[in-house]
PDB file of N, CA and C in Angstrom:
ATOM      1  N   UNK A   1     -14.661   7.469 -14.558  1.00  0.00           N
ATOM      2  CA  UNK A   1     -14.008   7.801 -13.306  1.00  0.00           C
ATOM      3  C   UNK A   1     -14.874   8.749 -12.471  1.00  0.00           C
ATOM      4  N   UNK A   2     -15.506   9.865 -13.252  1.00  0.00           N
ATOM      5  CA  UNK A   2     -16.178  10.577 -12.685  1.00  0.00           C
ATOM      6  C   UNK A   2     -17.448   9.901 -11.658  1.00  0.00           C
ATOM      7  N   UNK A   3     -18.147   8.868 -12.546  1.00  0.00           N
ATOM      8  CA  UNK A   3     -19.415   8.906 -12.127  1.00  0.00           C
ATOM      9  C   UNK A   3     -18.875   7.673 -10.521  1.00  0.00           C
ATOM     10  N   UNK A   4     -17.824   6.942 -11.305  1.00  0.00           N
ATOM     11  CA  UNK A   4     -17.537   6.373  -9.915  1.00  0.00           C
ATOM     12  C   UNK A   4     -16.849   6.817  -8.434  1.00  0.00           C
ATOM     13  N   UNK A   5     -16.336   7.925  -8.675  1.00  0.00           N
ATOM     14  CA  UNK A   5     -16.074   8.916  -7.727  1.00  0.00           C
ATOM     15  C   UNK A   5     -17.651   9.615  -7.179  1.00  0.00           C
ATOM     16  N   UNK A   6     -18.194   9.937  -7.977  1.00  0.00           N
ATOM     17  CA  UNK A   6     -20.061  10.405  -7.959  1.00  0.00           C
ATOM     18  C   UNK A   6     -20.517   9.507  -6.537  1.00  0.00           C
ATOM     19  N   UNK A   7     -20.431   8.275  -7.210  1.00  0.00           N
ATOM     20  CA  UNK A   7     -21.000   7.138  -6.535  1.00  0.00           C
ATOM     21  C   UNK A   7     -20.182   6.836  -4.793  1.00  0.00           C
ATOM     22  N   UNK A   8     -18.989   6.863  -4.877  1.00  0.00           N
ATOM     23  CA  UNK A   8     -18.589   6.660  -3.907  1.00  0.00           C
ATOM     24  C   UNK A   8     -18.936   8.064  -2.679  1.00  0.00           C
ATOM     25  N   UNK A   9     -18.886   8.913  -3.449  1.00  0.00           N
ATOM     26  CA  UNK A   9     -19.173  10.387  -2.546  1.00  0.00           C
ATOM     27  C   UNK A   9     -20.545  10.135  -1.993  1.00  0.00           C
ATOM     28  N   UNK A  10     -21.373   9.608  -2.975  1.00  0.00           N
ATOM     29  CA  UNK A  10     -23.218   9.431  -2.414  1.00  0.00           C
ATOM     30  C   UNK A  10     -22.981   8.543  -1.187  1.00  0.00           C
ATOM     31  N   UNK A  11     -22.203   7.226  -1.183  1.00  0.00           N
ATOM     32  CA  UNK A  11     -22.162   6.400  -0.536  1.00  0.00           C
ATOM     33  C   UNK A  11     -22.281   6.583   0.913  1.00  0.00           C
ATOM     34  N   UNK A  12     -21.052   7.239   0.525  1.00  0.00           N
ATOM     35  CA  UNK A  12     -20.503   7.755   2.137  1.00  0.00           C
ATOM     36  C   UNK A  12     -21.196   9.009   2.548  1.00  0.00           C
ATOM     37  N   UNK A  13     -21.681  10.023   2.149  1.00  0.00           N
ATOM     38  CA  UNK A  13     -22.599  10.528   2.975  1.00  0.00           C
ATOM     39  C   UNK A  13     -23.393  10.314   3.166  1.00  0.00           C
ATOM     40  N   UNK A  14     -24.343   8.730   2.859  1.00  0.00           N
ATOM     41  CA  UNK A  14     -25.244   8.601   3.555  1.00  0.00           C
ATOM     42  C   UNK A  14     -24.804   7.892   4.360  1.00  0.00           C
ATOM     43  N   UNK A  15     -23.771   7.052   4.128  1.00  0.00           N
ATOM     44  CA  UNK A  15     -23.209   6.562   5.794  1.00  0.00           C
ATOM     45  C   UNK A  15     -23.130   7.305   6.948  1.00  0.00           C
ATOM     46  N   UNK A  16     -22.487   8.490   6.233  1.00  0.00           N
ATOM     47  CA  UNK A  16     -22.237   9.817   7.436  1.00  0.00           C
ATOM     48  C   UNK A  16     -23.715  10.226   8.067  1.00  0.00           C
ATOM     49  N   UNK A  17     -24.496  10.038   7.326  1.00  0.00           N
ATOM     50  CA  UNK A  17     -25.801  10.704   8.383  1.00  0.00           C
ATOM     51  C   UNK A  17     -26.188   9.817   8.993  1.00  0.00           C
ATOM     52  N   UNK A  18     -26.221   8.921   8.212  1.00  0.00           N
ATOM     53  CA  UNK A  18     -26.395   7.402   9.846  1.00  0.00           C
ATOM     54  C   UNK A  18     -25.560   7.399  10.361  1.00  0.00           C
ATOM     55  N   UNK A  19     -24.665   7.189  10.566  1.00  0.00           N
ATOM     56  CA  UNK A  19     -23.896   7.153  11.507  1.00  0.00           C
ATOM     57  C   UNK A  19     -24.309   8.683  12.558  1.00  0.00           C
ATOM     58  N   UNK A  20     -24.395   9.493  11.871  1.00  0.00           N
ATOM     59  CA  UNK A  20     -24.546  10.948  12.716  1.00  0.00           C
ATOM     60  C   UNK A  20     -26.019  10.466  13.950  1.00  0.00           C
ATOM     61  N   UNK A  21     -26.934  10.272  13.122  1.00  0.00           N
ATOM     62  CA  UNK A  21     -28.533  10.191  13.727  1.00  0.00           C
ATOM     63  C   UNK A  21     -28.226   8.864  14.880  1.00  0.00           C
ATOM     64  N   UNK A  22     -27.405   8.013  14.637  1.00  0.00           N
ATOM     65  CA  UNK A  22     -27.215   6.622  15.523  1.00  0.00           C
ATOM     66  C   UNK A  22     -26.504   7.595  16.693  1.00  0.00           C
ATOM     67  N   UNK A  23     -25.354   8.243  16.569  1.00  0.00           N
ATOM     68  CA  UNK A  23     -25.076   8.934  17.917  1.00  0.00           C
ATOM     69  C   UNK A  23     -25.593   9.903  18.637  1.00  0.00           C
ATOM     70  N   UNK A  24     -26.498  10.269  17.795  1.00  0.00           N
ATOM     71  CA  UNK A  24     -27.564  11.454  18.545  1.00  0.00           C
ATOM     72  C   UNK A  24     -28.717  10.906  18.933  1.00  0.00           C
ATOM     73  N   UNK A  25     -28.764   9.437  18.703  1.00  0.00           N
ATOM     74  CA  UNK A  25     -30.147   9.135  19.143  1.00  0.00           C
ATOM     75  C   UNK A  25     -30.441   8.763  20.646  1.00  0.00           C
ATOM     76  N   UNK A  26     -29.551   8.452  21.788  1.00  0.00           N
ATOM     77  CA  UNK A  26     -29.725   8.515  22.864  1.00  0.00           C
ATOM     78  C   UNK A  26     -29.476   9.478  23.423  1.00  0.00           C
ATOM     79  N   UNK A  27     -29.179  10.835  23.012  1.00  0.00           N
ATOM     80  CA  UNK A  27     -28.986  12.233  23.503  1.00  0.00           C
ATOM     81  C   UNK A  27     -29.858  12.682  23.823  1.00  0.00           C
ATOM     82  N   UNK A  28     -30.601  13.740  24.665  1.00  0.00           N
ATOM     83  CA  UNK A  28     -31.623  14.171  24.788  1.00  0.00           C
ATOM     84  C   UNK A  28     -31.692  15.972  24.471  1.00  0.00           C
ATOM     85  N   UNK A  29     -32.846  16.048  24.497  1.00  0.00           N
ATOM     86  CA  UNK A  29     -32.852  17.422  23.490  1.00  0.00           C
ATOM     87  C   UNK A  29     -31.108  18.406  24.317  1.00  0.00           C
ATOM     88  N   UNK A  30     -31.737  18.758  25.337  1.00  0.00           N
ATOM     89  CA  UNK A  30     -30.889  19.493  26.329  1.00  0.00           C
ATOM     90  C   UNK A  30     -29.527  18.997  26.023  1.00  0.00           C
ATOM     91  N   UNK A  31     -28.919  17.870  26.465  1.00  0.00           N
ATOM     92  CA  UNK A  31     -27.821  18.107  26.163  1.00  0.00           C
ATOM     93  C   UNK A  31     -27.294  18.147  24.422  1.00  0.00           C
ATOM     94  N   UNK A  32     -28.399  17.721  23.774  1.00  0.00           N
ATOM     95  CA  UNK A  32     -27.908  18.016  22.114  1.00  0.00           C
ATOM     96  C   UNK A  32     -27.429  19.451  21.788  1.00  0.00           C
ATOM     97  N   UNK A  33     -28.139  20.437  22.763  1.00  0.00           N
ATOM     98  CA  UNK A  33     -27.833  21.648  21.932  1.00  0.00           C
ATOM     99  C   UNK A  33     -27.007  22.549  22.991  1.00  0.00           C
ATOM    100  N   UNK A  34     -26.048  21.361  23.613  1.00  0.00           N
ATOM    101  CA  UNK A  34     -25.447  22.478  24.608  1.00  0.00           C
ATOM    102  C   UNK A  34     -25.010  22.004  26.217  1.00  0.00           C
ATOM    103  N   UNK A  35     -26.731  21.644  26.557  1.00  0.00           N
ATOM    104  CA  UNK A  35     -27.184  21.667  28.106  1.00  0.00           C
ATOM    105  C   UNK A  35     -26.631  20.372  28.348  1.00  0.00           C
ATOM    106  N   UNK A  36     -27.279  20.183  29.878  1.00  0.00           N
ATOM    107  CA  UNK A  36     -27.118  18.784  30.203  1.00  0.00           C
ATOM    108  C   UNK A  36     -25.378  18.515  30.557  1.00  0.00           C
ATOM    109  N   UNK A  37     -24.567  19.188  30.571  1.00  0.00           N
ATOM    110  CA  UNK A  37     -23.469  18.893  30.156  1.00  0.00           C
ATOM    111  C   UNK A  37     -22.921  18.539  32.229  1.00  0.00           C
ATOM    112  N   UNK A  38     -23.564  18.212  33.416  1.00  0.00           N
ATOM    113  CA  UNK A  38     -23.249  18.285  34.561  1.00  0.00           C
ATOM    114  C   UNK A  38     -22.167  17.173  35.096  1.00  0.00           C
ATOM    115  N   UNK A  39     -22.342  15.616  33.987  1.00  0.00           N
ATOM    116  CA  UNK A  39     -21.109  14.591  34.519  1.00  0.00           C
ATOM    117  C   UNK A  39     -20.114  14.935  33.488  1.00  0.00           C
ATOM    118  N   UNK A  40     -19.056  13.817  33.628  1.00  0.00           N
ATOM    119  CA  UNK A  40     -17.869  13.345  32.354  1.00  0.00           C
ATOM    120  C   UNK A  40     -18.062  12.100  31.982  1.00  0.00           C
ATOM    121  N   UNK A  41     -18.121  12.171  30.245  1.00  0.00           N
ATOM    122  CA  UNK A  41     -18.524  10.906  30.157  1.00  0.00           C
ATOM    123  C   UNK A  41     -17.837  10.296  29.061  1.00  0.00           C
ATOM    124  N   UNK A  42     -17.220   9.123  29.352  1.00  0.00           N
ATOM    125  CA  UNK A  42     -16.123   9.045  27.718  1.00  0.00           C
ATOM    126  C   UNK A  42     -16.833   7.851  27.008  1.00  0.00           C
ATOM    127  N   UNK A  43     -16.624   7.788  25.863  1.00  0.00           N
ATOM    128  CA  UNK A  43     -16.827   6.830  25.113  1.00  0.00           C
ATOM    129  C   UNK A  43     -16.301   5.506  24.939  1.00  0.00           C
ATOM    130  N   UNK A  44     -16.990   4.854  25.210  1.00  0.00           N
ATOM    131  CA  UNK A  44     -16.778   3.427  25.673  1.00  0.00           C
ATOM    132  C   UNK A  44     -17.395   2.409  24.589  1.00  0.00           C
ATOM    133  N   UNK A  45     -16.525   1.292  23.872  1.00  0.00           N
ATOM    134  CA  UNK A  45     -17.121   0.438  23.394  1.00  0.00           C
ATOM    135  C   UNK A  45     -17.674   0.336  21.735  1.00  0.00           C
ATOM    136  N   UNK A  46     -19.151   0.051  21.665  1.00  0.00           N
ATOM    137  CA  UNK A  46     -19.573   0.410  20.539  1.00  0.00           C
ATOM    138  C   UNK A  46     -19.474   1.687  19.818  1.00  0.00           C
ATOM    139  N   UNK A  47     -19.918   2.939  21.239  1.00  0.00           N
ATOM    140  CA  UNK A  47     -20.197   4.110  20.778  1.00  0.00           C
ATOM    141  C   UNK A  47     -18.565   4.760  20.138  1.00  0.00           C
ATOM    142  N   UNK A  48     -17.376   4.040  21.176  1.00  0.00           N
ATOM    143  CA  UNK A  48     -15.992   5.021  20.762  1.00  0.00           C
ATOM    144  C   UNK A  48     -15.625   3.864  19.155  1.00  0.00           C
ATOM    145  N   UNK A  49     -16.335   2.742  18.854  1.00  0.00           N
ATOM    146  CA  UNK A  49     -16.345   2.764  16.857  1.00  0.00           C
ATOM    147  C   UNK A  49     -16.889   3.052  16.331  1.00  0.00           C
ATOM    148  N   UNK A  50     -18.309   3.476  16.704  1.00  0.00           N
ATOM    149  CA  UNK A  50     -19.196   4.048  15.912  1.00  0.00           C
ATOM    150  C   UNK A  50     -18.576   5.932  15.625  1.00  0.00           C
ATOM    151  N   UNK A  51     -17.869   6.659  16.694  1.00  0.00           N
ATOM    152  CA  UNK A  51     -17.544   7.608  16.713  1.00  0.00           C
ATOM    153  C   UNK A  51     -16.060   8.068  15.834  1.00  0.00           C
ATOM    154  N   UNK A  52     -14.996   6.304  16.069  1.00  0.00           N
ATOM    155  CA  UNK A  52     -13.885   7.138  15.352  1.00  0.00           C
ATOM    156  C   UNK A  52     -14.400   6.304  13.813  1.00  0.00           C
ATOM    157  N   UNK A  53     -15.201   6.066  13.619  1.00  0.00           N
ATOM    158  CA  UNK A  53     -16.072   5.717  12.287  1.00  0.00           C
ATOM    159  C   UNK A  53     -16.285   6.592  11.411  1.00  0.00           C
ATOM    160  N   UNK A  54     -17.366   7.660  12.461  1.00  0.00           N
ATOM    161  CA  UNK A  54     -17.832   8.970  11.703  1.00  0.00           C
ATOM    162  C   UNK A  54     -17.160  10.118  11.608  1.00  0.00           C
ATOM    163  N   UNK A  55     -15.409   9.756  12.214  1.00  0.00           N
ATOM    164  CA  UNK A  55     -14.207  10.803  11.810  1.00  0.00           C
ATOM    165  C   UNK A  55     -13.970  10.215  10.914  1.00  0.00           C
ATOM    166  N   UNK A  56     -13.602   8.866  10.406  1.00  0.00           N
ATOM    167  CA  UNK A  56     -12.952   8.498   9.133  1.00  0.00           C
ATOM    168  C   UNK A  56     -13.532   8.714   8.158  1.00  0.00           C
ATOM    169  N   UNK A  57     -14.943   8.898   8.493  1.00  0.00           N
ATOM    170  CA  UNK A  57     -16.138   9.039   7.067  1.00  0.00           C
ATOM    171  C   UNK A  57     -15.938  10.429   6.514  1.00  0.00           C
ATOM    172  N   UNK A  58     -15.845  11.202   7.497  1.00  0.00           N
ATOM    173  CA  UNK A  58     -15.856  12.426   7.577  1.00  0.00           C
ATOM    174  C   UNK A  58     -15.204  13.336   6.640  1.00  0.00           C
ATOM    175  N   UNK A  59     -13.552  12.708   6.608  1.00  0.00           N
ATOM    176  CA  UNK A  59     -12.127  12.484   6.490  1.00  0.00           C
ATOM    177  C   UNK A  59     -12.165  12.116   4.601  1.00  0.00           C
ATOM    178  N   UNK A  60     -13.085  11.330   4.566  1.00  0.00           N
ATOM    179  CA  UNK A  60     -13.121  10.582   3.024  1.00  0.00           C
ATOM    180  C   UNK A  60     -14.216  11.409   2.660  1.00  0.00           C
ATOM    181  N   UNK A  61     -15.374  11.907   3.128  1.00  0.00           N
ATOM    182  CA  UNK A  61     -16.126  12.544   2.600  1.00  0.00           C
ATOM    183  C   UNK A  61     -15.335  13.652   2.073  1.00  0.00           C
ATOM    184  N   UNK A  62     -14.376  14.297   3.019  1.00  0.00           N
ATOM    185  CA  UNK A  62     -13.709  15.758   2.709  1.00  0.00           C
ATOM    186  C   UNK A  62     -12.583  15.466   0.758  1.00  0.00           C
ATOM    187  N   UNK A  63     -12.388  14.660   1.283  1.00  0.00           N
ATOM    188  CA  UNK A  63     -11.426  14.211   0.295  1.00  0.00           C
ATOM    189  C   UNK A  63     -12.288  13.742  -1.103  1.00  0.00           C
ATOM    190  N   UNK A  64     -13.331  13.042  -1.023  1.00  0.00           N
ATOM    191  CA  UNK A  64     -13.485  13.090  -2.178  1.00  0.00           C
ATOM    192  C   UNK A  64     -14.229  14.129  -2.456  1.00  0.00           C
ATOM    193  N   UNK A  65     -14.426  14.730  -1.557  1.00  0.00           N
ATOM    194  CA  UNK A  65     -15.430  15.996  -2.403  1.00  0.00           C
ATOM    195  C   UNK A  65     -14.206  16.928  -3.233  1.00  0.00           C
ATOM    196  N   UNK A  66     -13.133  17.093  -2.404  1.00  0.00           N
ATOM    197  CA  UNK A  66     -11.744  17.749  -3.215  1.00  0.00           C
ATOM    198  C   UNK A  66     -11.394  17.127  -3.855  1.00  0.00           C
ATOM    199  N   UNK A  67     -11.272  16.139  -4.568  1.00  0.00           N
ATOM    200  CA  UNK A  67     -11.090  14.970  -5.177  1.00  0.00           C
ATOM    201  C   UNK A  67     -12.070  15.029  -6.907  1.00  0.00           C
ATOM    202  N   UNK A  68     -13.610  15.272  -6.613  1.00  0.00           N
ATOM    203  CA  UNK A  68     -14.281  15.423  -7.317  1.00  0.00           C
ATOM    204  C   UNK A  68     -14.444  16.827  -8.292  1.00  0.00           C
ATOM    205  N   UNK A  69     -14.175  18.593  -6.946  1.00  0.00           N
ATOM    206  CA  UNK A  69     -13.624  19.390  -7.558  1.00  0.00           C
ATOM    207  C   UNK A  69     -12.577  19.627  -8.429  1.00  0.00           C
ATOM    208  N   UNK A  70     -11.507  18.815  -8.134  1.00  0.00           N
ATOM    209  CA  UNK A  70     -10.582  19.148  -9.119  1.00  0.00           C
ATOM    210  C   UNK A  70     -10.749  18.023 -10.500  1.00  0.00           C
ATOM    211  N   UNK A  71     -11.132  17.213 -10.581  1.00  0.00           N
ATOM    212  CA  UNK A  71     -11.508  16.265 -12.000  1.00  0.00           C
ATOM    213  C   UNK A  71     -12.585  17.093 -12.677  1.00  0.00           C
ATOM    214  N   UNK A  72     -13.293  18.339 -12.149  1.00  0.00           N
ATOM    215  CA  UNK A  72     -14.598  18.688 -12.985  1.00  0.00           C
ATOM    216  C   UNK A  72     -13.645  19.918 -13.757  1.00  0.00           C
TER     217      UNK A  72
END
């Protein structure tokens, strides 16, 4: 049980960083760390599944990591 809980936790955080690096990759430095911020811009399309994606990952990452603490 353990190691397959192990496995599923690896899984998904590397999903989570792709997924992370795919939405930061058309950002530009400036507005990554802040700046840039002068229109409104909502998420449209690919980017608003790719985004409520990397909440659900997020969500399961949290969980099995609490998940994994309490079985050890």
């Amino acid at each position: 049980m353990k190691s397959l809980l192990l496995t599923i936790q690896i899984s998904v955080s590397v999903s989570l960083i792709i997924l992370i690096l795919i939405q930061a990759k058309g950002v530009g430095l400036g507005r990554a760390w802040g700046g840039g911020g002068e229109f409104y811009k909502s998420r449209r399309g690919v980017e608003k599944v790719i985004f409520n994606l990397t909440v659900a990952l997020g969500v399961l990452f949290l969980a099995s990591s609490v998940l994994n603490l309490v079985l050890l």
